[in-house]
C-alpha atoms as a PDB file:
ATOM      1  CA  UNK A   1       0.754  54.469  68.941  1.00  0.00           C
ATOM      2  CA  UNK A   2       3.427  56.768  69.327  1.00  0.00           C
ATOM      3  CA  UNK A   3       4.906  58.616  66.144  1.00  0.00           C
ATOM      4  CA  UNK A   4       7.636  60.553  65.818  1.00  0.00           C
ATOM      5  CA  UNK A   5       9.604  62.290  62.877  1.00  0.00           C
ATOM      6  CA  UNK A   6      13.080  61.576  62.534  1.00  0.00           C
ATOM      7  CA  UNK A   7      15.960  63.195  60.022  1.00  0.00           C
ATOM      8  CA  UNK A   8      18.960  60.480  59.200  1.00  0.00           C
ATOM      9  CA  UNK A   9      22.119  61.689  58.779  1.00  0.00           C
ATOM     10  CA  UNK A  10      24.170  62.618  56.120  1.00  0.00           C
ATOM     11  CA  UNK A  11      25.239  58.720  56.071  1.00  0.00           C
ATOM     12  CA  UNK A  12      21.719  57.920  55.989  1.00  0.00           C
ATOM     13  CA  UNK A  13      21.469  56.660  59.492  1.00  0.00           C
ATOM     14  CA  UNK A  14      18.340  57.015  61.717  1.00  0.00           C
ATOM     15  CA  UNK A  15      18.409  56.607  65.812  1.00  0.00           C
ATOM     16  CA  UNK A  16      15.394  54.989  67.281  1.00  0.00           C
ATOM     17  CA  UNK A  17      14.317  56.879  70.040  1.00  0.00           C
ATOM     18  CA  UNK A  18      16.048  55.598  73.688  1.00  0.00           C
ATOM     19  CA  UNK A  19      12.220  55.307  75.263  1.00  0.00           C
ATOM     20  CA  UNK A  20      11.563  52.690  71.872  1.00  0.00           C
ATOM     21  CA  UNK A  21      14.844  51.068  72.334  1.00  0.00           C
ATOM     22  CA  UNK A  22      14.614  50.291  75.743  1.00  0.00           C
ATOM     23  CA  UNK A  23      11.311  48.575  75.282  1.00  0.00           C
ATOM     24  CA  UNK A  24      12.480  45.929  73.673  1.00  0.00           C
ATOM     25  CA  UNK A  25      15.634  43.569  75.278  1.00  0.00           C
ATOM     26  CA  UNK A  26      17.643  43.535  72.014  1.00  0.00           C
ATOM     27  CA  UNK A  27      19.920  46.102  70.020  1.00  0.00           C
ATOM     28  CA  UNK A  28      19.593  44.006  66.316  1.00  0.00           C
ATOM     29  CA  UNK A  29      16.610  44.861  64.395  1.00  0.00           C
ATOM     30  CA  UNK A  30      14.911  43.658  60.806  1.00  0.00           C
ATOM     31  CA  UNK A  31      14.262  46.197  58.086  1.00  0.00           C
ATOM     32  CA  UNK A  32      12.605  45.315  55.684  1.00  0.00           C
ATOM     33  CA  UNK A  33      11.243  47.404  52.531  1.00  0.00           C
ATOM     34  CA  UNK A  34       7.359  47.169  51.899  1.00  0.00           C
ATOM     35  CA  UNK A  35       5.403  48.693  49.160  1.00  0.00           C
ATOM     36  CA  UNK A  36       4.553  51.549  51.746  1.00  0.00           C
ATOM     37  CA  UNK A  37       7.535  52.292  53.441  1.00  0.00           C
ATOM     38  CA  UNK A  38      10.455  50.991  55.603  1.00  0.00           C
ATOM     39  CA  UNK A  39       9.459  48.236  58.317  1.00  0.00           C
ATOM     40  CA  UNK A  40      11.586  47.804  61.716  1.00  0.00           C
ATOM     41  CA  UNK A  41      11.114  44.815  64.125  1.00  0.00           C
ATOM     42  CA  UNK A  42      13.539  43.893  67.157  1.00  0.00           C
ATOM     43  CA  UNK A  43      14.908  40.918  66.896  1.00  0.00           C
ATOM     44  CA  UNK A  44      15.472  38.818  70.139  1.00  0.00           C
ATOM     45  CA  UNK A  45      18.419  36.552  69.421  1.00  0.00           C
ATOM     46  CA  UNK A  46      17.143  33.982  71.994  1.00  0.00           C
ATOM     47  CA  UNK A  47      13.540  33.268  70.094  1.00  0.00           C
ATOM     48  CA  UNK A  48      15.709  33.050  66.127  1.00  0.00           C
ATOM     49  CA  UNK A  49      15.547  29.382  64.863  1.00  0.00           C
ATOM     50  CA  UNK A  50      18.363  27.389  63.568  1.00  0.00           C
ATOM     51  CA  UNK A  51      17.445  28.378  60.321  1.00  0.00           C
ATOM     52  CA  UNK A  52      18.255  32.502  61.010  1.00  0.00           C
ATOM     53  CA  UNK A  53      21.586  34.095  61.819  1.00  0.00           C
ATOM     54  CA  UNK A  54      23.059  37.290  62.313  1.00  0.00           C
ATOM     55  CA  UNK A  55      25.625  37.973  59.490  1.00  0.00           C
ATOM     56  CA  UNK A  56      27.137  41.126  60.811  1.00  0.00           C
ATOM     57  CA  UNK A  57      26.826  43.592  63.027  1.00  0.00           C
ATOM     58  CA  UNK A  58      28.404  46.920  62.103  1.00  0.00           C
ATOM     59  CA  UNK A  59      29.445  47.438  66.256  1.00  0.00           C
ATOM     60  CA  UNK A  60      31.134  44.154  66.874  1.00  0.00           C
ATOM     61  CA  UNK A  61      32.302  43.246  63.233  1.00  0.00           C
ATOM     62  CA  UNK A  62      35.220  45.210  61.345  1.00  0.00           C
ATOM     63  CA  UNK A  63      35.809  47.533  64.479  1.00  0.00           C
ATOM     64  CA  UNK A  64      32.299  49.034  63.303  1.00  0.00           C
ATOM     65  CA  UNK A  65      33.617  50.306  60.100  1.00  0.00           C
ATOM     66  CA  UNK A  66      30.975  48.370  57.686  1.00  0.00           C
ATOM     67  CA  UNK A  67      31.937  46.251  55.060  1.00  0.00           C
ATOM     68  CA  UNK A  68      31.883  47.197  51.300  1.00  0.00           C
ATOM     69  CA  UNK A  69      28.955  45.580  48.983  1.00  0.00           C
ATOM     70  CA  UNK A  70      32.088  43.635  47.608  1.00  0.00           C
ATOM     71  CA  UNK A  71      33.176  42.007  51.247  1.00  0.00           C
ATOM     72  CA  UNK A  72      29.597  41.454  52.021  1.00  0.00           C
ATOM     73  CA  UNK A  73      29.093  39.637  48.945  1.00  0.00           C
ATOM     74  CA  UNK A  74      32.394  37.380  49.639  1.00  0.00           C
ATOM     75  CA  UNK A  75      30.847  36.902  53.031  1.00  0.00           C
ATOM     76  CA  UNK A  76      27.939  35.261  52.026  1.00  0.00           C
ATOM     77  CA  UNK A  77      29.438  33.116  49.313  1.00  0.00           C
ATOM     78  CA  UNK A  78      31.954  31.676  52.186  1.00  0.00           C
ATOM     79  CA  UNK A  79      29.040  31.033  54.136  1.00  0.00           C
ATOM     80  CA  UNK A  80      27.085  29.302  51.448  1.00  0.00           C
ATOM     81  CA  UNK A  81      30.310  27.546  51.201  1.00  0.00           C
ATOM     82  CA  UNK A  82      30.368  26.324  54.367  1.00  0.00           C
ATOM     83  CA  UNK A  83      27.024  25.016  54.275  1.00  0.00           C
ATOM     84  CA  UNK A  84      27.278  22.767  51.261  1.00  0.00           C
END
C-alpha cells in the first residue's frame, strides 16, 4: 500500500496523486466520512445501477464554479420532484 501525505488548499481541496488517478478509468469519486477518517473510491460510471446518479460535477456543471448549499438543496428537491 502506498501512502502519501497531502496538504488541501486554502479551499479545502486535496489532489490525488496523477500515478493513483491514472489507475483507475474514471475522474468521479465517493467520499464518504467514517468514524476513522475520510474514505475515497472511484466510481466507474459504466458499473452504477439505475438506482445511482451523478448529481453534479463541479467541472462540467455551473462552468465549475460550485453551487451554493441553497442551489444544491433546490437541486435535489426538483429531482425528487421529478421522480414522484
Amino acid at each position: 500500500m502506498e501512502t502519501h501525505i497531502i496538504k488541501s488548499t486554502p479551499k479545502g481541496q486535496v489532489t490525488l496523486p496523477k500515478k493513483w488517478r491514472a489507475k483507475f478509468n474514471t475522474d468521479l469519486y465517493v467520499l464518504q466520512i467514517t468514524d476513522s477518517g475520510i474514505q475515497i473510491k472511484p466510481v466507474d460510471v459504466s458499473e452504477l445501477t439505475a438506482s445511482e446518479e451523478v448529481l453534479f460535477d463541479a467541472d462540467k456543471d455551473n462552468d465549475g464554479k460550485g453551487v451554493t448549499t441553497d442551489e444544491m438543496i433546490t437541486l435535489l428537491k426538483k429531482i425528487q420532484r421529478e421522480r414522484n
